[in-house]
C-alpha atoms as a PDB file:
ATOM      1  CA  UNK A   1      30.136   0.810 -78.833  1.00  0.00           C
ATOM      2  CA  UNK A   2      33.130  -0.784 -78.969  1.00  0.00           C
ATOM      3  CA  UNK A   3      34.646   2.362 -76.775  1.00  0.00           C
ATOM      4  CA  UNK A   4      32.070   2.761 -74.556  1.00  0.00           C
ATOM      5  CA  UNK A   5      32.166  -0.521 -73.177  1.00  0.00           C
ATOM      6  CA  UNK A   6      35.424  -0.640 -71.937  1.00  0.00           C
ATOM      7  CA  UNK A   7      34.967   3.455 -70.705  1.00  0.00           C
ATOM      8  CA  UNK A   8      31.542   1.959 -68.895  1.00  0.00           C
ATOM      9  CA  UNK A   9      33.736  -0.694 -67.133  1.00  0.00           C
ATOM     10  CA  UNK A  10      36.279   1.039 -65.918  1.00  0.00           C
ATOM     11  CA  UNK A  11      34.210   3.459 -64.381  1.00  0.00           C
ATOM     12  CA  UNK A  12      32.014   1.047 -62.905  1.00  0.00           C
ATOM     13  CA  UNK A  13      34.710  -0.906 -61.249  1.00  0.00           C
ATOM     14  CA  UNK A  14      36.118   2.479 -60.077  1.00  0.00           C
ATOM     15  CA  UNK A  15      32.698   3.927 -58.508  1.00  0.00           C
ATOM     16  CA  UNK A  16      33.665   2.770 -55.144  1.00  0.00           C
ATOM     17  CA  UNK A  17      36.629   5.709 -55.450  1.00  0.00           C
ATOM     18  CA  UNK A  18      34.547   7.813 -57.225  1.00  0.00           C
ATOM     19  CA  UNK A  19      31.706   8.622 -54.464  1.00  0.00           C
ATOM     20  CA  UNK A  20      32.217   7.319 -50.571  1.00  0.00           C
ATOM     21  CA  UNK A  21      28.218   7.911 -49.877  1.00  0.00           C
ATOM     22  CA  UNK A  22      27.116   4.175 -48.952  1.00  0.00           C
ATOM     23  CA  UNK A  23      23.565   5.186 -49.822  1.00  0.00           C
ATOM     24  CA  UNK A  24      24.769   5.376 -54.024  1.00  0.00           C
ATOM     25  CA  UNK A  25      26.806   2.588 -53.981  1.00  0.00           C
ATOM     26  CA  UNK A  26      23.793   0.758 -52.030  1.00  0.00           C
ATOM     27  CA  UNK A  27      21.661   1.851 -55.195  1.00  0.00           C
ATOM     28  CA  UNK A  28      24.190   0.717 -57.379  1.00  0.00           C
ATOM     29  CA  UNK A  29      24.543  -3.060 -56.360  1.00  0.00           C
ATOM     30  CA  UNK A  30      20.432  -3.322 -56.450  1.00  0.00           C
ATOM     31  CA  UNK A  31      20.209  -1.885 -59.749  1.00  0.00           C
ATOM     32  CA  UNK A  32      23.215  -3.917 -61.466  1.00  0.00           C
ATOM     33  CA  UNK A  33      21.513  -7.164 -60.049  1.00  0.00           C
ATOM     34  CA  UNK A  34      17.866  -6.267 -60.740  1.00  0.00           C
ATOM     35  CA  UNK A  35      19.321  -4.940 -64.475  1.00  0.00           C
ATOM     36  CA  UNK A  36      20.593  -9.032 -64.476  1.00  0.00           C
ATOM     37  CA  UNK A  37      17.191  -9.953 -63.718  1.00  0.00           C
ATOM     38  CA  UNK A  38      15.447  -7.879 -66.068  1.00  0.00           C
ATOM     39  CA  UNK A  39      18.216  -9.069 -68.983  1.00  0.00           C
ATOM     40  CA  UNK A  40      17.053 -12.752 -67.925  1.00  0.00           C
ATOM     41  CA  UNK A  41      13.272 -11.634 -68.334  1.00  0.00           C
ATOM     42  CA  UNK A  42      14.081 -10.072 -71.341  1.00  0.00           C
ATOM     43  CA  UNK A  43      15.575 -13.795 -73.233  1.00  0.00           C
ATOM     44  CA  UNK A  44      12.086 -15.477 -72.100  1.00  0.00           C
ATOM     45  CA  UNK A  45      10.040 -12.496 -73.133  1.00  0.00           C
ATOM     46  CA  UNK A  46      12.076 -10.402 -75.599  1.00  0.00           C
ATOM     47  CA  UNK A  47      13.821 -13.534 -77.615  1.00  0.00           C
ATOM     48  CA  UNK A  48      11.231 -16.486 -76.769  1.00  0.00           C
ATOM     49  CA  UNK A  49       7.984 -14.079 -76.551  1.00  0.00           C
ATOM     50  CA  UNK A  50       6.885 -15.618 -73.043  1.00  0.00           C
ATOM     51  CA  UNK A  51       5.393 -13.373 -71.021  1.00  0.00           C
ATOM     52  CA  UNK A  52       6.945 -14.798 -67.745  1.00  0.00           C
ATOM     53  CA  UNK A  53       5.976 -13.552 -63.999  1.00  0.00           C
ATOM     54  CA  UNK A  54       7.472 -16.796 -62.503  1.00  0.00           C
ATOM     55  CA  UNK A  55      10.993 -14.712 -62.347  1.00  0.00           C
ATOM     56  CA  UNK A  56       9.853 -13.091 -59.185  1.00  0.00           C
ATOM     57  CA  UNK A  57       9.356 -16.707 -58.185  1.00  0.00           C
ATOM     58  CA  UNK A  58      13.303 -17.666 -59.287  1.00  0.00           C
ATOM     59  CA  UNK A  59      14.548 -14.398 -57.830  1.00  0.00           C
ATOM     60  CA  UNK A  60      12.891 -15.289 -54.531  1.00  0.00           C
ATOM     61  CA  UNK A  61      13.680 -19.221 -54.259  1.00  0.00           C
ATOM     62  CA  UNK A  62      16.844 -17.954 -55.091  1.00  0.00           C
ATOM     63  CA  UNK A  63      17.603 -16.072 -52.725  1.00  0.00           C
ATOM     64  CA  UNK A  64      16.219 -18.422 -49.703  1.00  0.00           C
ATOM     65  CA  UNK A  65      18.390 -21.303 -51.539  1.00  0.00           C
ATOM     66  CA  UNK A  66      21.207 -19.345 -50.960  1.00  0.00           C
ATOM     67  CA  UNK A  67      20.337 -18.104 -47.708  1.00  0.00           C
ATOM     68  CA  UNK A  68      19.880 -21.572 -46.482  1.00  0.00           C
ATOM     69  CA  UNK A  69      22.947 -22.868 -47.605  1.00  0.00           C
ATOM     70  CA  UNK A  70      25.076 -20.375 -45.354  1.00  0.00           C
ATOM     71  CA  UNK A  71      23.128 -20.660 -42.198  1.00  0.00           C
ATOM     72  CA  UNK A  72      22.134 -23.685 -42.109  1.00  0.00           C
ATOM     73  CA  UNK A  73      24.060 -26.030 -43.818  1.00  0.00           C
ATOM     74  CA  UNK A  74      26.855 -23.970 -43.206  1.00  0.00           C
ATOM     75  CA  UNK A  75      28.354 -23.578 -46.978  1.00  0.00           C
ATOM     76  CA  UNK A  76      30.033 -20.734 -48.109  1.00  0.00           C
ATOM     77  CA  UNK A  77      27.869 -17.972 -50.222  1.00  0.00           C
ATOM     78  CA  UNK A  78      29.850 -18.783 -53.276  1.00  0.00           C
ATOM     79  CA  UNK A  79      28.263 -22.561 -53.100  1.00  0.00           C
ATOM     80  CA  UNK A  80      24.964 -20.671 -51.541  1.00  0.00           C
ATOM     81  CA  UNK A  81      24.817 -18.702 -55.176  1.00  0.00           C
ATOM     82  CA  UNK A  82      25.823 -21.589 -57.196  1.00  0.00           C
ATOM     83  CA  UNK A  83      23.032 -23.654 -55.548  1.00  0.00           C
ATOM     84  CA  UNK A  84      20.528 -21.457 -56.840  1.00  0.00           C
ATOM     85  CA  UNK A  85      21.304 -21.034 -59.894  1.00  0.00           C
ATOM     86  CA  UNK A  86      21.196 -25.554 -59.868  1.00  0.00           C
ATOM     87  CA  UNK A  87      17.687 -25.905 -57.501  1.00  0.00           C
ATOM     88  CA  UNK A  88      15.691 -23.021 -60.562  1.00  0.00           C
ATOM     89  CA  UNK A  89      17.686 -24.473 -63.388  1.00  0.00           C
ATOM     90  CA  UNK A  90      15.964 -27.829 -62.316  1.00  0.00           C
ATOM     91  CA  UNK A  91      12.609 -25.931 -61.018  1.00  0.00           C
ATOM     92  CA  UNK A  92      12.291 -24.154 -64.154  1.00  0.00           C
ATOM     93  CA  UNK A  93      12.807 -27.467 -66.192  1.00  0.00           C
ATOM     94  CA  UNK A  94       9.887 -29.350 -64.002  1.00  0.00           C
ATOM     95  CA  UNK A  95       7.221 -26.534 -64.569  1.00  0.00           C
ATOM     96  CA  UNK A  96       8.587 -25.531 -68.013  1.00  0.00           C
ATOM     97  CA  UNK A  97       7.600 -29.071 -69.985  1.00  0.00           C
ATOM     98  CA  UNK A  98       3.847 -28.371 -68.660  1.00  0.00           C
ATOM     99  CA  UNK A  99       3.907 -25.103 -68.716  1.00  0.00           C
ATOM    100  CA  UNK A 100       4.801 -24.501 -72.426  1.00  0.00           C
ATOM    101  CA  UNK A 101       2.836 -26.849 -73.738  1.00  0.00           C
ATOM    102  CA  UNK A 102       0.078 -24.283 -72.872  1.00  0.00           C
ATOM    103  CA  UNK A 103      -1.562 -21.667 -74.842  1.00  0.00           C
ATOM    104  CA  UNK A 104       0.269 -18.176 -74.709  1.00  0.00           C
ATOM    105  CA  UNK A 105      -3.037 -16.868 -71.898  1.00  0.00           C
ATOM    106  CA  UNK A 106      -2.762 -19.467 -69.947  1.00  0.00           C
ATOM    107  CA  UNK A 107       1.307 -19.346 -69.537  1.00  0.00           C
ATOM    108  CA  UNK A 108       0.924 -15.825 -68.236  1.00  0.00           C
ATOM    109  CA  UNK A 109      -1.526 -17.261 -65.439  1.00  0.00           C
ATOM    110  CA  UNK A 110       0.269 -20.660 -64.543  1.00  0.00           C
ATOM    111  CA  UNK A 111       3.341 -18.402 -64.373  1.00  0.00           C
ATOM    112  CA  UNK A 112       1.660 -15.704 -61.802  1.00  0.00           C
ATOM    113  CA  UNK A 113      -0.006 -18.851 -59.882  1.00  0.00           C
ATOM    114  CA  UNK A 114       3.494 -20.405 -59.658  1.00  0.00           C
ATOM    115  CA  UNK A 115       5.248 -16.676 -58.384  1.00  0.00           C
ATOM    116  CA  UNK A 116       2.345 -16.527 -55.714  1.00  0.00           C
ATOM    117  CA  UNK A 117       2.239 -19.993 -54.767  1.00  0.00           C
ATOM    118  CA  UNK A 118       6.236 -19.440 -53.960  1.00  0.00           C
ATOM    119  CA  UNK A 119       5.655 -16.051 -52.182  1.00  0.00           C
ATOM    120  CA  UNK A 120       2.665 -18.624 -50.300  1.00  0.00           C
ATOM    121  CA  UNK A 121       5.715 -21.250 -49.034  1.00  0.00           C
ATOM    122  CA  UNK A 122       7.879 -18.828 -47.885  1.00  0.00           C
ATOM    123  CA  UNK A 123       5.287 -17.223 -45.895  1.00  0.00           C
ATOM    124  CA  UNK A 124       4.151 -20.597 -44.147  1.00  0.00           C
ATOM    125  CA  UNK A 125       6.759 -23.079 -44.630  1.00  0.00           C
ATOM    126  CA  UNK A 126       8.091 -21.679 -41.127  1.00  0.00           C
ATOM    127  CA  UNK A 127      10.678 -25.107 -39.901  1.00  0.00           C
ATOM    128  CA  UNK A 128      12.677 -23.818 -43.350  1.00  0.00           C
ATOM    129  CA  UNK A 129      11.746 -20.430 -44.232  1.00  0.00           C
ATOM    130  CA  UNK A 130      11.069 -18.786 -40.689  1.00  0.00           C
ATOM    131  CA  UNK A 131       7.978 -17.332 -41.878  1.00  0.00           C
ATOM    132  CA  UNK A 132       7.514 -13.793 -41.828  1.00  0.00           C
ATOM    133  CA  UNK A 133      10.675 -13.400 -39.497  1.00  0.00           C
ATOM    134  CA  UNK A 134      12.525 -14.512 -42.456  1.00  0.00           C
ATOM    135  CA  UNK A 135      16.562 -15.423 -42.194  1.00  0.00           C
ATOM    136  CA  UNK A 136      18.248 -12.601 -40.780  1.00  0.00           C
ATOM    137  CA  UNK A 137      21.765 -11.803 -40.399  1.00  0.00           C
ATOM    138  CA  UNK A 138      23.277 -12.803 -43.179  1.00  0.00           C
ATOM    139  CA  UNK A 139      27.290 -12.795 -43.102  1.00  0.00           C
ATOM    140  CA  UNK A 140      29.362 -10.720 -45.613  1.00  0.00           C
ATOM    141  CA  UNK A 141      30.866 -13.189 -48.381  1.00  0.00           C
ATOM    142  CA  UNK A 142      34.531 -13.706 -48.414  1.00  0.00           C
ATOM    143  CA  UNK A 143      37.162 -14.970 -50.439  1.00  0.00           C
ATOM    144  CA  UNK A 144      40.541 -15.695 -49.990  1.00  0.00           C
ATOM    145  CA  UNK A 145      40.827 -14.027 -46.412  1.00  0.00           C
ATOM    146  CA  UNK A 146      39.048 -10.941 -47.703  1.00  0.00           C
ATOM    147  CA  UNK A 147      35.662  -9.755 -46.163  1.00  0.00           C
ATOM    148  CA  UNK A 148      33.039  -7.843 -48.772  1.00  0.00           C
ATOM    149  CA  UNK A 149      31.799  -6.332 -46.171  1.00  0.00           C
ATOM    150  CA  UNK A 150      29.718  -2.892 -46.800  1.00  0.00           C
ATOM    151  CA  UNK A 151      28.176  -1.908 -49.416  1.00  0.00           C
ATOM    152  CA  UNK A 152      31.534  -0.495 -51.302  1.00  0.00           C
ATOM    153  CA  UNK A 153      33.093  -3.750 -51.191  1.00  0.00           C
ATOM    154  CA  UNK A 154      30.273  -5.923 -52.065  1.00  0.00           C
ATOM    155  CA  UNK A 155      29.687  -3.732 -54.979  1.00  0.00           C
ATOM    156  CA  UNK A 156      32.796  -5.575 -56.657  1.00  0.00           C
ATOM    157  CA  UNK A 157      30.795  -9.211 -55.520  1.00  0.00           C
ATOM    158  CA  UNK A 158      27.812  -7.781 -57.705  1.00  0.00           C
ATOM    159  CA  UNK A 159      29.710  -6.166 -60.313  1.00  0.00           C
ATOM    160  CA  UNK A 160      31.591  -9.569 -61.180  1.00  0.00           C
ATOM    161  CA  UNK A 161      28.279 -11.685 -61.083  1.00  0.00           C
ATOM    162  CA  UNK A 162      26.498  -9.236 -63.686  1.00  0.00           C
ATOM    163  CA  UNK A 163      29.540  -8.811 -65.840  1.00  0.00           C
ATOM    164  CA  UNK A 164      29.313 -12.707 -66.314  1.00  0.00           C
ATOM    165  CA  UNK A 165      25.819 -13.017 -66.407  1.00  0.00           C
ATOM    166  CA  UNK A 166      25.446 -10.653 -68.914  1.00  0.00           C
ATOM    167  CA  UNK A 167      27.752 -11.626 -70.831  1.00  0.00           C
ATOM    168  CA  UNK A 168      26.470 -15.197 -70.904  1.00  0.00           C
ATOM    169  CA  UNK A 169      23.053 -13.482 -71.848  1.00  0.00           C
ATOM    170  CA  UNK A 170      24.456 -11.768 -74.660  1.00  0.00           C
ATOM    171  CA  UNK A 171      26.269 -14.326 -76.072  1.00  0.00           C
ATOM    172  CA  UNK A 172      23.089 -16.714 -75.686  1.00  0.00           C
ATOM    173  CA  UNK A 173      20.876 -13.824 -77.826  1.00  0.00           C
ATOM    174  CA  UNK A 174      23.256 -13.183 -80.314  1.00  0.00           C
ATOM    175  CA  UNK A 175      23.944 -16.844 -81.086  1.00  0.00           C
ATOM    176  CA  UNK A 176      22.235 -19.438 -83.354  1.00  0.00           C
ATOM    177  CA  UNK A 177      19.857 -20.096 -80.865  1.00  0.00           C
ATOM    178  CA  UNK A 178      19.013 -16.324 -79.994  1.00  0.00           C
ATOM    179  CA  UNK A 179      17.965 -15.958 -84.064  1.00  0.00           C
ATOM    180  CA  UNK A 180      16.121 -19.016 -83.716  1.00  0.00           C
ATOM    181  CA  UNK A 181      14.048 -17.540 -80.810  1.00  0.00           C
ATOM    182  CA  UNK A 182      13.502 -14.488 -82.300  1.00  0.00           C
ATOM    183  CA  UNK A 183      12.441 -15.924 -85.249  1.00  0.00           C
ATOM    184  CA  UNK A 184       9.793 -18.442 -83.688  1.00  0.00           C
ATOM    185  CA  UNK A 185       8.511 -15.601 -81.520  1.00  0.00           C
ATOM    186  CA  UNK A 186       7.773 -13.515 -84.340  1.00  0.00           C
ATOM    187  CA  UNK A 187       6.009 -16.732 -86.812  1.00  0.00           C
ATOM    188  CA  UNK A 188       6.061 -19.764 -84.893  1.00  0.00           C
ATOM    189  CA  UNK A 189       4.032 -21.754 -87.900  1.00  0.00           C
ATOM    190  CA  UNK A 190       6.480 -20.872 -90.279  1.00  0.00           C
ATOM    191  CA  UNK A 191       9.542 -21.968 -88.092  1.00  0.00           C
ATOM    192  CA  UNK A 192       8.168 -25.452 -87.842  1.00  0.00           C
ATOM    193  CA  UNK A 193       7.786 -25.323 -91.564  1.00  0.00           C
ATOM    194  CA  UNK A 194      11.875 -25.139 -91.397  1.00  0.00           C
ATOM    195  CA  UNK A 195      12.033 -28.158 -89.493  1.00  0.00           C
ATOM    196  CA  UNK A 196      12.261 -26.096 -86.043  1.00  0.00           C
ATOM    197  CA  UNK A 197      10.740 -27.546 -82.708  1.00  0.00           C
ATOM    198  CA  UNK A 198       9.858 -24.501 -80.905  1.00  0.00           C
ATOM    199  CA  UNK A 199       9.675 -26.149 -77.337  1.00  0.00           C
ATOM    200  CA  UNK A 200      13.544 -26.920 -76.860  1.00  0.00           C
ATOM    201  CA  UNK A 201      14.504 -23.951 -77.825  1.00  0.00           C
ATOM    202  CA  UNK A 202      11.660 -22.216 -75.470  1.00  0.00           C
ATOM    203  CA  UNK A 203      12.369 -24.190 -72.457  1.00  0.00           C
ATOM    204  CA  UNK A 204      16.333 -23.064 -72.817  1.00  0.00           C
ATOM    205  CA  UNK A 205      15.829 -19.523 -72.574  1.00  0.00           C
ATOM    206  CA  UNK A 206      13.148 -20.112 -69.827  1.00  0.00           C
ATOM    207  CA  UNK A 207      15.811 -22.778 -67.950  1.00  0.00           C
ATOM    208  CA  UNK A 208      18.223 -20.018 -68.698  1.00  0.00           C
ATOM    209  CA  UNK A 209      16.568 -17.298 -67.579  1.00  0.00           C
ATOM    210  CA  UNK A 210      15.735 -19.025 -64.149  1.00  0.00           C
ATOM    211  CA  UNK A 211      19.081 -20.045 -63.219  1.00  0.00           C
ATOM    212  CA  UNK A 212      20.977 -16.041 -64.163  1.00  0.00           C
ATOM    213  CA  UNK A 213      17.756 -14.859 -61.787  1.00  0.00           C
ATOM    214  CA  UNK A 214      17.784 -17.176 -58.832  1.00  0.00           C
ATOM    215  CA  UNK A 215      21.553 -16.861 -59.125  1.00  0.00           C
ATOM    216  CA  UNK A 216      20.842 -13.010 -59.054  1.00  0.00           C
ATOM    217  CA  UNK A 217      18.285 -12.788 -56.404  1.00  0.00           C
ATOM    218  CA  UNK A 218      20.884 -15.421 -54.080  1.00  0.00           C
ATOM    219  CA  UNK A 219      22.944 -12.089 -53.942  1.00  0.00           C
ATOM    220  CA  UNK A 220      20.602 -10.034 -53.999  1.00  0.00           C
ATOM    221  CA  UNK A 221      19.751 -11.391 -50.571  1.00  0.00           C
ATOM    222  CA  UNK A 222      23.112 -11.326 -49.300  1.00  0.00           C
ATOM    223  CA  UNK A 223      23.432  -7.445 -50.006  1.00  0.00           C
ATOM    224  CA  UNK A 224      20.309  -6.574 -48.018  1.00  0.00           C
ATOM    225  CA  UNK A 225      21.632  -8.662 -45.511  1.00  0.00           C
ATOM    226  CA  UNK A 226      18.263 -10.900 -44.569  1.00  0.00           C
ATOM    227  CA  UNK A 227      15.374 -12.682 -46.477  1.00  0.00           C
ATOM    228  CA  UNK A 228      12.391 -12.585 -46.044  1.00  0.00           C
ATOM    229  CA  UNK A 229       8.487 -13.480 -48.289  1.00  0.00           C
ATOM    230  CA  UNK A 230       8.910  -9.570 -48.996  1.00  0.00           C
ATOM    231  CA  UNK A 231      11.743 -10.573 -51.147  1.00  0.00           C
ATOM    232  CA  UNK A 232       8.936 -12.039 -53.218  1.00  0.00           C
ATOM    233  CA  UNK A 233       7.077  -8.456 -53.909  1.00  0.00           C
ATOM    234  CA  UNK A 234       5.788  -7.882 -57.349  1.00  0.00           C
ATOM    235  CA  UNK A 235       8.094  -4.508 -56.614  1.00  0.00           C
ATOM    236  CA  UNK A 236      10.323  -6.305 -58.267  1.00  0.00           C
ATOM    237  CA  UNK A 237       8.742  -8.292 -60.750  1.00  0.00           C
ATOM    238  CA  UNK A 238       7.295  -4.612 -62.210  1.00  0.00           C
ATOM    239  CA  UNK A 239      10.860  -3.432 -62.542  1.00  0.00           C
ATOM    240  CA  UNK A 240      12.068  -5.890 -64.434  1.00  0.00           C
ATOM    241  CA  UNK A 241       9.318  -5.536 -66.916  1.00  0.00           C
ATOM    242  CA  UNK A 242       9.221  -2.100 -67.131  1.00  0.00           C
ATOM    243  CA  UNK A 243      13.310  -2.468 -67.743  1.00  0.00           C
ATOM    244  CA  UNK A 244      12.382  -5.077 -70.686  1.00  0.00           C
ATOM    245  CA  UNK A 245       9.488  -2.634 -72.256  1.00  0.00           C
ATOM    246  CA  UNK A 246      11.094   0.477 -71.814  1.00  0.00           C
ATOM    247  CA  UNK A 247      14.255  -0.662 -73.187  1.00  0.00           C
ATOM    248  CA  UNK A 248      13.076  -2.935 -76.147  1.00  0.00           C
ATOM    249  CA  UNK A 249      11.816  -6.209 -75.800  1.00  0.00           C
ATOM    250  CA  UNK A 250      14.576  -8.153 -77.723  1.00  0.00           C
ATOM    251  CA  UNK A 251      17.379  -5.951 -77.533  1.00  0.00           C
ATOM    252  CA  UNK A 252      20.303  -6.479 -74.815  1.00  0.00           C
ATOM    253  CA  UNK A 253      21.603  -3.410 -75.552  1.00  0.00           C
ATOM    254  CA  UNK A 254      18.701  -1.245 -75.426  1.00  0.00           C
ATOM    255  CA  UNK A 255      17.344  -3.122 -71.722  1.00  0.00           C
ATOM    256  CA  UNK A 256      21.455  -2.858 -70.484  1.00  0.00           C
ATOM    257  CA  UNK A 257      20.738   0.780 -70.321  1.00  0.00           C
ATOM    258  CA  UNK A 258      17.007   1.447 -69.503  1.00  0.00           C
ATOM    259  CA  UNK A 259      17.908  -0.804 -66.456  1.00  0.00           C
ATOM    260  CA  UNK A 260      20.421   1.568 -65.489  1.00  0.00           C
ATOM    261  CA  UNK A 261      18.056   4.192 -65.497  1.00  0.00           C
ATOM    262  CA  UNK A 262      14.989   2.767 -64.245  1.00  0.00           C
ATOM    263  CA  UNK A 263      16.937   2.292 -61.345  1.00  0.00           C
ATOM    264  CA  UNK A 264      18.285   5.258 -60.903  1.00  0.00           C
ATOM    265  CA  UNK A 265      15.032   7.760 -61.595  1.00  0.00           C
ATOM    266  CA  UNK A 266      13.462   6.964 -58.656  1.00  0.00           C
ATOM    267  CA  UNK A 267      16.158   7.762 -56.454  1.00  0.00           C
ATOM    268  CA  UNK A 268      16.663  10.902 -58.063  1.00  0.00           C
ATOM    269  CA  UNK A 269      13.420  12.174 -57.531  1.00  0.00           C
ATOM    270  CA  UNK A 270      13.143  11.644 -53.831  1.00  0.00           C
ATOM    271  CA  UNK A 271      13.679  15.925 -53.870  1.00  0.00           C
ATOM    272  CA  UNK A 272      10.024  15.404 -54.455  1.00  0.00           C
ATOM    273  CA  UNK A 273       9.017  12.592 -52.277  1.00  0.00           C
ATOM    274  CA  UNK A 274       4.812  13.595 -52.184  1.00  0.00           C
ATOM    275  CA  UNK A 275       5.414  13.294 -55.791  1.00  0.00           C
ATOM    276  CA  UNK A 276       7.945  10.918 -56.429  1.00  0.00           C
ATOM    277  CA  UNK A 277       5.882   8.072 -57.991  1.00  0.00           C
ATOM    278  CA  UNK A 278       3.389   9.912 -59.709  1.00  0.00           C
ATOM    279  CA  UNK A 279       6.647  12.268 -61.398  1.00  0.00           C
ATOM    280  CA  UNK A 280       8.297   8.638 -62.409  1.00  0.00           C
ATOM    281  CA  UNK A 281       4.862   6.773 -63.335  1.00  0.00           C
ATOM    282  CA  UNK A 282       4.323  10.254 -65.524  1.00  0.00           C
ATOM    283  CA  UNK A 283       7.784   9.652 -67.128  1.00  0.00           C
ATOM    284  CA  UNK A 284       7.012   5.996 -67.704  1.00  0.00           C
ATOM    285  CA  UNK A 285       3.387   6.906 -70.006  1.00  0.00           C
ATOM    286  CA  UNK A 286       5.576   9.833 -72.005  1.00  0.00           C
ATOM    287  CA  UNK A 287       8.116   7.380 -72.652  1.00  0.00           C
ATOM    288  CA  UNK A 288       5.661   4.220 -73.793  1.00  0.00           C
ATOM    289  CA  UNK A 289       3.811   7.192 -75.941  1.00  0.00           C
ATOM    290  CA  UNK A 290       7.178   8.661 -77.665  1.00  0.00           C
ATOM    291  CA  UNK A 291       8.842   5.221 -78.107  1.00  0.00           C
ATOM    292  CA  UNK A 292       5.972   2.503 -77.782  1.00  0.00           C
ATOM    293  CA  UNK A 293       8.696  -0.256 -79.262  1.00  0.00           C
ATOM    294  CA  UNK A 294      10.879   0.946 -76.544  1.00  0.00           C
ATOM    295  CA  UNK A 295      14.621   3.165 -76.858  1.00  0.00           C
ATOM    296  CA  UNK A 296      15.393   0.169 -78.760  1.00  0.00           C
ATOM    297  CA  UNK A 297      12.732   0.174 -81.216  1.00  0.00           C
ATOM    298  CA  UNK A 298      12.948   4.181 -80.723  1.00  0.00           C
ATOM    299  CA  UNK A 299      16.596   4.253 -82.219  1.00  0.00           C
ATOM    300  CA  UNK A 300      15.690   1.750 -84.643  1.00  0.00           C
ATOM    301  CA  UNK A 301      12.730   3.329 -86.509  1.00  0.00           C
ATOM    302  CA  UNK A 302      15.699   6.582 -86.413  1.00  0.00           C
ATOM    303  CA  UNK A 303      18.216   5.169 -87.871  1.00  0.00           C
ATOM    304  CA  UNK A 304      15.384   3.439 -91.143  1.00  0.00           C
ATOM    305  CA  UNK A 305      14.264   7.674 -91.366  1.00  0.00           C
ATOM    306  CA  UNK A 306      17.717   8.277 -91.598  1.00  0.00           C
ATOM    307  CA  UNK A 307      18.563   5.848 -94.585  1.00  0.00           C
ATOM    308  CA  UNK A 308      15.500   6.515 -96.504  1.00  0.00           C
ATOM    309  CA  UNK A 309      16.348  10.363 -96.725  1.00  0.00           C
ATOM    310  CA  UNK A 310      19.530   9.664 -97.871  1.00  0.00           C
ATOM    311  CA  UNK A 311      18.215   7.362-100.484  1.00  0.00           C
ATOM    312  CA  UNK A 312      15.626  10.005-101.949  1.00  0.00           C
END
């Protein structure tokens, strides 16, 4: 591991030189950014054991936060991105105190309610959101005189917000408070019996988790270049959780790479595009069947096999 990172890296930073096809290195900012996403879903669901479909909602407010701040209030996108991640941090706080004090069911429900009832205000809150037209037109971000304009050079923008955000995520799950997640997620009675208050820690990851996806979806928007309420389609919502379940709920590791390749399947099955989505929803049941705790879990239950033969 401690190889392959740094291999990973530099090949990621040098993709740009490696292939000059806009179309890959269009697929490549998308799925580093909806891989951020899914590693935010993954500390509510994975760590806190929230099943959470308000991140479509944070991935979409987001982006128009962002959007907003550039053409109409005339910031920059760095302060556009930074205000997102600010307006969910403090969104997810006012709907997280009521919200968790809910049974598991009705979390799930709230949670959808509050995605739709976002995807609802972008729609028909037209004097801020322009409706269906949506904010067009979006300007490339720059810094320091230089334009990231096209898809090559934003792929650097992208690159450095997921390297941090990640890396914030990973030190957040394998810290004090990631054990203490895990471990009220998997016996919540018994982690009160330690003298642990389950809703602090909860409402962090969830806090957390908004901010790295607003943040996430506020350049997301930027890359496509206009927002609009389809930025709020549960397209997106079912990739990250596919990312979380495929790759293990729980492991950062495990969703890093399954969002890497959830992202790029479908592309590489567009040779068959009548059967494109049935080919990848196929893949998708195998893979739940052969590794139903995910490549995580998968590697896991291996590596137990492996130790127990050797200790016959």
């Amino acid at each position: 591991m401690r190889l392959a990172l740094p291999v990973a890296l530099v090949l990621l930073v040098a993709l740009p030189w490696l292939t000059a096809s806009t179309y890959i290195m269009g697929i490549a900012v998308s799925g580093v950014l909806m891989t951020v996403a899914a590693a935010a879903l993954n500390l509510v669901y994975g760590f806190a054991g929230l099943l959470s479909f308000a991140a479509i909602g944070f991935w979409g407010v987001g982006a128009y936060c962002a959007a907003i701040t550039v053409m109409d209030w005339g910031g920059s996108f760095w302060s556009g991105v930074a205000l997102a991640g600010l307006v969910n941090g403090v969104l997810a706080l006012a709907i997280g105190v009521p919200m968790l004090r809910t049974r598991r069911h009705a979390f799930v429900v709230v949670s959808i309610t509050f995605a739709l009832l976002c995807a609802l205000v972008s729609r028909d809150w037209t004097a801020v959101t322009r409706g269906p037209m949506g904010i067009p037109g979006l300007p490339a971000p720059s810094a320091f005189g230089y334009v990231f304009a096209g898809s090559a050079r934003f792929w650097f923008v992208a690159l450095g917000f997921s390297v941090l955000a990640l890396a914030l995520l990973h030190a957040l799950g394998t810290s004090r408070i990631g054990l203490v997640l895990k471990a009220i997620k998997q016996n919540e009675p018994l982690a009160q019996s330690q003298g642990i208050s389950p809703l602090p820690y909860k409402l962090l990851a969830f806090v957390v988790g908004a901010v790295v996806t607003g943040m996430a979806g506020g350049v997301m928007a930027f890359h496509l270049g206009v927002v609009d309420p389809l930025i709020f389609d549960f397209y997106y919502m079912q990739t990250f959780l596919i990312i979380v379940i495929i790759g293990g709920a729980g492991s950062f590791w495990g969703v890093l790479a399954a969002g890497l390749a959830m992202v790029v399947l479908p592309e590489a099955l567009r040779a068959s595009n009548d059967l494109r989505m049935v080919i990848y929803g196929g893949v998708l049941v195998v893979a739940m069947l052969a590794m139903p705790r995910g490549v995580a879990g998968w590697l896991e239950d291996r590596r137990v096999a492996v130790l127990r033969a050797k200790l016959r």
